[in-house]
C-alpha atoms as a PDB file:
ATOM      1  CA  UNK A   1       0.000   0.000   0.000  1.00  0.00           C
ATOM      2  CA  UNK A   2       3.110   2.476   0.560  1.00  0.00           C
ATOM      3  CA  UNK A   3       4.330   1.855  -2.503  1.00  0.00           C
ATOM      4  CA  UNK A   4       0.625   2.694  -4.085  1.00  0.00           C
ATOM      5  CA  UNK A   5       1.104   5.738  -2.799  1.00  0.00           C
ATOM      6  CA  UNK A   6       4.192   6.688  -3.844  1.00  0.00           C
ATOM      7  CA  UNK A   7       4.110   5.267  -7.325  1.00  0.00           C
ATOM      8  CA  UNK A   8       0.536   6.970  -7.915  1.00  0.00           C
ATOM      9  CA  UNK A   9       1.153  10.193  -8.990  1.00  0.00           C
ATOM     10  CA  UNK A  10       4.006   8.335 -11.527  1.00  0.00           C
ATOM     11  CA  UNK A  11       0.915   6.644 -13.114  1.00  0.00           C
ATOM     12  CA  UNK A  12       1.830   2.842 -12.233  1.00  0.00           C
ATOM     13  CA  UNK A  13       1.134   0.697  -8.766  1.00  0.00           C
ATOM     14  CA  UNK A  14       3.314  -1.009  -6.485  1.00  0.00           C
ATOM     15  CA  UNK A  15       2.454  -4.768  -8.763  1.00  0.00           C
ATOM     16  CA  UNK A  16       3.476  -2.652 -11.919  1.00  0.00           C
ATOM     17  CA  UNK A  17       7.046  -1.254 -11.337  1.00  0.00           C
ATOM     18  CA  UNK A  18       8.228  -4.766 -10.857  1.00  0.00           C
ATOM     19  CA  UNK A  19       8.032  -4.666 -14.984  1.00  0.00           C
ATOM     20  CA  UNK A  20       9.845  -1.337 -15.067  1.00  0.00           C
ATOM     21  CA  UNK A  21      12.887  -2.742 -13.877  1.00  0.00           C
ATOM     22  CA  UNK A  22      13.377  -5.877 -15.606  1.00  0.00           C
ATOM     23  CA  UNK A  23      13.041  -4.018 -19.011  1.00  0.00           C
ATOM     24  CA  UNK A  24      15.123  -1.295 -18.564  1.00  0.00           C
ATOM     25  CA  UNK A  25      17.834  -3.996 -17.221  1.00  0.00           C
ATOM     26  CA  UNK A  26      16.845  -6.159 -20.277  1.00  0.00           C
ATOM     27  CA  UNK A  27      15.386  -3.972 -22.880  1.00  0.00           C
ATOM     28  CA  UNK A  28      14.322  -5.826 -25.727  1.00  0.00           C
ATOM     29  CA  UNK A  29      13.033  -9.304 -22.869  1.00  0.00           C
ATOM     30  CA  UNK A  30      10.004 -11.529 -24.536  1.00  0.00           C
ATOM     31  CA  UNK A  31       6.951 -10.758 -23.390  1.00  0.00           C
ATOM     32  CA  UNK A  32       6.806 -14.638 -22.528  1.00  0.00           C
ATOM     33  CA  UNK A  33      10.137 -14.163 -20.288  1.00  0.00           C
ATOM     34  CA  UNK A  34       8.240 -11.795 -18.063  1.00  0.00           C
ATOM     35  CA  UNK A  35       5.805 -14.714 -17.584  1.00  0.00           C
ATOM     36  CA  UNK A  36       8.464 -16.827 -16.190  1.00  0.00           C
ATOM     37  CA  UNK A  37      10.528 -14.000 -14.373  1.00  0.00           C
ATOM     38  CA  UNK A  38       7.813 -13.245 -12.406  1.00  0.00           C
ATOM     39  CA  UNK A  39       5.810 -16.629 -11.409  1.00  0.00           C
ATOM     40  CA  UNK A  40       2.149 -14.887 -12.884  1.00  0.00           C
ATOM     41  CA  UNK A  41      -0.345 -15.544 -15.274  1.00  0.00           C
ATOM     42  CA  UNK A  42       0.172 -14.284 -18.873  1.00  0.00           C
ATOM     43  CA  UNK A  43      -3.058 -12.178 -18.562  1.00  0.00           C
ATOM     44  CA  UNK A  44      -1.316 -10.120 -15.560  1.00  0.00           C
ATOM     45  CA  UNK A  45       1.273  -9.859 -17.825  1.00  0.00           C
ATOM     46  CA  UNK A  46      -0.950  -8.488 -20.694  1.00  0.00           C
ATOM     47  CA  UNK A  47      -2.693  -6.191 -18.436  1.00  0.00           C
ATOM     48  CA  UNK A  48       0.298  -4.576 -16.605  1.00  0.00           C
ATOM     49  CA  UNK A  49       2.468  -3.911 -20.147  1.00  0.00           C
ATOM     50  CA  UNK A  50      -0.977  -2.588 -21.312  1.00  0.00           C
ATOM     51  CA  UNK A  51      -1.147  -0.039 -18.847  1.00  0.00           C
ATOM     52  CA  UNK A  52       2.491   0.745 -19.009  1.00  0.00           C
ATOM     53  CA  UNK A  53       2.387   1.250 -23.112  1.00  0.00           C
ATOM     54  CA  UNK A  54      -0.619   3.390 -22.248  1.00  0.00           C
ATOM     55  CA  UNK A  55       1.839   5.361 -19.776  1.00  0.00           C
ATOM     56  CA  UNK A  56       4.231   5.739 -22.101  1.00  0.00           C
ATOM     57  CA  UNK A  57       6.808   3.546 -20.345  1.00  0.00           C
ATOM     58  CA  UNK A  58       7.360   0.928 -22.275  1.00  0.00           C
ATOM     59  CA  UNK A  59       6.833   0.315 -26.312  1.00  0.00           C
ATOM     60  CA  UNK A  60       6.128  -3.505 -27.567  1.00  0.00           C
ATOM     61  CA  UNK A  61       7.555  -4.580 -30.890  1.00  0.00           C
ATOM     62  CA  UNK A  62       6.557  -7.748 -32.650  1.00  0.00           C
ATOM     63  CA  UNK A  63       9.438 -10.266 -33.024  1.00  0.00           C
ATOM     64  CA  UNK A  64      10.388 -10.547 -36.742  1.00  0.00           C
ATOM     65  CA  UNK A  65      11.288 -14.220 -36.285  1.00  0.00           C
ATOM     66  CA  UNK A  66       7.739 -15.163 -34.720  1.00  0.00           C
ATOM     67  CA  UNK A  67       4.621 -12.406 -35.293  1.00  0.00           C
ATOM     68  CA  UNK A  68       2.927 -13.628 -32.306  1.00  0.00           C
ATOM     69  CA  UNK A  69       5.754 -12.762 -29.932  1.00  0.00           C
ATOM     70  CA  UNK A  70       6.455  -9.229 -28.804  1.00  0.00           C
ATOM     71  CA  UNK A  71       9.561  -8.074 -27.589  1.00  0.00           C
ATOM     72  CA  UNK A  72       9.479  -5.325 -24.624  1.00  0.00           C
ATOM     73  CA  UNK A  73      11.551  -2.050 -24.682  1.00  0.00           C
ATOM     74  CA  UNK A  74      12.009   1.457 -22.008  1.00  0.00           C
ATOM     75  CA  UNK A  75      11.183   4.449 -23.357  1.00  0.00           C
ATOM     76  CA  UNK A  76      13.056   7.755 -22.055  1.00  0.00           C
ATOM     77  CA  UNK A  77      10.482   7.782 -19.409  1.00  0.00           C
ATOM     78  CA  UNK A  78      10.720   4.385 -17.965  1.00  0.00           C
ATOM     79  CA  UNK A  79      14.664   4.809 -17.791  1.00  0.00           C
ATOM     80  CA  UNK A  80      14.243   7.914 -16.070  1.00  0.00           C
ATOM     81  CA  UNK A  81      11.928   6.455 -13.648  1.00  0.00           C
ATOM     82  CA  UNK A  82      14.244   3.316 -12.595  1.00  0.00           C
ATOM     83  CA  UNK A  83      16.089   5.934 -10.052  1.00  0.00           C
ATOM     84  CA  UNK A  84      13.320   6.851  -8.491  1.00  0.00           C
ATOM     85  CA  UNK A  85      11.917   3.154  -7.990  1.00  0.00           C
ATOM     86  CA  UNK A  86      15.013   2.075  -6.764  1.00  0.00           C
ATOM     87  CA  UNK A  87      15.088   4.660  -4.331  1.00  0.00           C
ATOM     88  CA  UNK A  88      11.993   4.443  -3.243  1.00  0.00           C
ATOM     89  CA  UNK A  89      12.531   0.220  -2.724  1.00  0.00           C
ATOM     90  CA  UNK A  90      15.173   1.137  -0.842  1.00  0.00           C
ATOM     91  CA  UNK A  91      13.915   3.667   2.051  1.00  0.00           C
ATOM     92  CA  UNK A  92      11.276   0.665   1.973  1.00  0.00           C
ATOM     93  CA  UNK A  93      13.404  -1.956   2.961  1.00  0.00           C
ATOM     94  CA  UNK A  94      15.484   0.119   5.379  1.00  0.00           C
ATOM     95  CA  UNK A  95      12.478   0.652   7.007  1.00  0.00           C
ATOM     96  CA  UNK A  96      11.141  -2.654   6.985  1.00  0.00           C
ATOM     97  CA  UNK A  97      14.815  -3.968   8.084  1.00  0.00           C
ATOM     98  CA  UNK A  98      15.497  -1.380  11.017  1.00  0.00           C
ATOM     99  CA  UNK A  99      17.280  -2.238  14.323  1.00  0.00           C
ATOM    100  CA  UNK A 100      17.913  -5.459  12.434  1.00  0.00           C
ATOM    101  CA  UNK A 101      21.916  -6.169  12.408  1.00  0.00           C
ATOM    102  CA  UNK A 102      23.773  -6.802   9.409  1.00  0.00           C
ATOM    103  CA  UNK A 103      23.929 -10.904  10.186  1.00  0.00           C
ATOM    104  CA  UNK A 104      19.917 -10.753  11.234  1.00  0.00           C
ATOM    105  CA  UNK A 105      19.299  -8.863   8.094  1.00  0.00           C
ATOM    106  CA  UNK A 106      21.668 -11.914   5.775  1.00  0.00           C
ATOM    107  CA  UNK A 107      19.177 -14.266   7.774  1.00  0.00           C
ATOM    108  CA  UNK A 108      15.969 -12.638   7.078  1.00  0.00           C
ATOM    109  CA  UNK A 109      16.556 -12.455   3.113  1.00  0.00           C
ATOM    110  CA  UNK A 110      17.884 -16.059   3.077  1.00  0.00           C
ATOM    111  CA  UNK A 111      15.127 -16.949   5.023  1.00  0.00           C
ATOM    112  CA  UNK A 112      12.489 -15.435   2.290  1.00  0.00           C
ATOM    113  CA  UNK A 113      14.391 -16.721  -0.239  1.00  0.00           C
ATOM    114  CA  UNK A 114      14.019 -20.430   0.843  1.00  0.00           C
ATOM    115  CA  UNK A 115      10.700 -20.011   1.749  1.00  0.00           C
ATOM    116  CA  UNK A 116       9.310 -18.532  -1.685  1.00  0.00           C
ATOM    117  CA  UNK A 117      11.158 -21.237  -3.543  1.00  0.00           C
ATOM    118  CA  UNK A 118       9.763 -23.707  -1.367  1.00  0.00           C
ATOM    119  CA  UNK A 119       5.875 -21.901  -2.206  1.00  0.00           C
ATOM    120  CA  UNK A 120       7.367 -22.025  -6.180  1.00  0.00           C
ATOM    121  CA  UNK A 121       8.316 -26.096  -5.990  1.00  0.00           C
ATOM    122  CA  UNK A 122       4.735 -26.367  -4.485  1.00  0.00           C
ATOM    123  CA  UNK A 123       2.800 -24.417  -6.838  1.00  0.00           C
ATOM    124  CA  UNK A 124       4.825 -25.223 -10.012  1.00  0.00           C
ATOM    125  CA  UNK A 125       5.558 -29.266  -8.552  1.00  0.00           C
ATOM    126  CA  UNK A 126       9.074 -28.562  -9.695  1.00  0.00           C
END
């Protein structure tokens, strides 16, 4: 919900800048990478790059090689706006991670980490 609120007046949510950042790190990703990247459905998929291109953050190209793939690049604006997500992930997780020391902190990410691949081996039966 913080990050709603911050992202709002940018003109994307808190699921949507997720997408932001993976194509300006890899412009030019398949859409059907972003499927797998992110563990969701390809209509969430559709819908956030929707709003995005509508936003003016992102422009989809067909593949030449297959017309029913589209491959996903930043525009000006969406590389502009990386900064400001980062920065804003950041006060986020200082927040979240304060009074924590540096070894509780190591244990707390590892700890997620374990646990959401554990949820992804369930879900996926992997």
């Amino acid at each position: 919900m913080q990050l709603d609120k911050e992202f709002k007046d940018l003109g994307f949510n808190s699921s949507q800048h997720i997408y932001i950042l993976k194509i300006c790190e890899d412009p030019g990703i398949a859409q059907e990478d972003l499927l797998t990247a992110f563990n969701v459905n390809a209509s969430n998929v559709t819908r956030a790059l929707a709003h995005l291109e509508k936003e003016n953050y992102i422009v989809r190209v067909q593949n030449r090689d297959n017309r029913r793939c589209y491959n996903i690049y930043p525009t000006q604006r969406a590389k502009d706006v990386c900064p400001v997500i980062k920065d804003a992930l950041k006060r986020w997780n200082s927040k979240i991670l304060e009074g924590f020391t540096e070894e509780e902190k190591h244990l707390f990410l590892e700890f997620l980490t374990r646990a959401g691949n554990h949820m992804l081996d369930f879900v996926y039966h992997r």
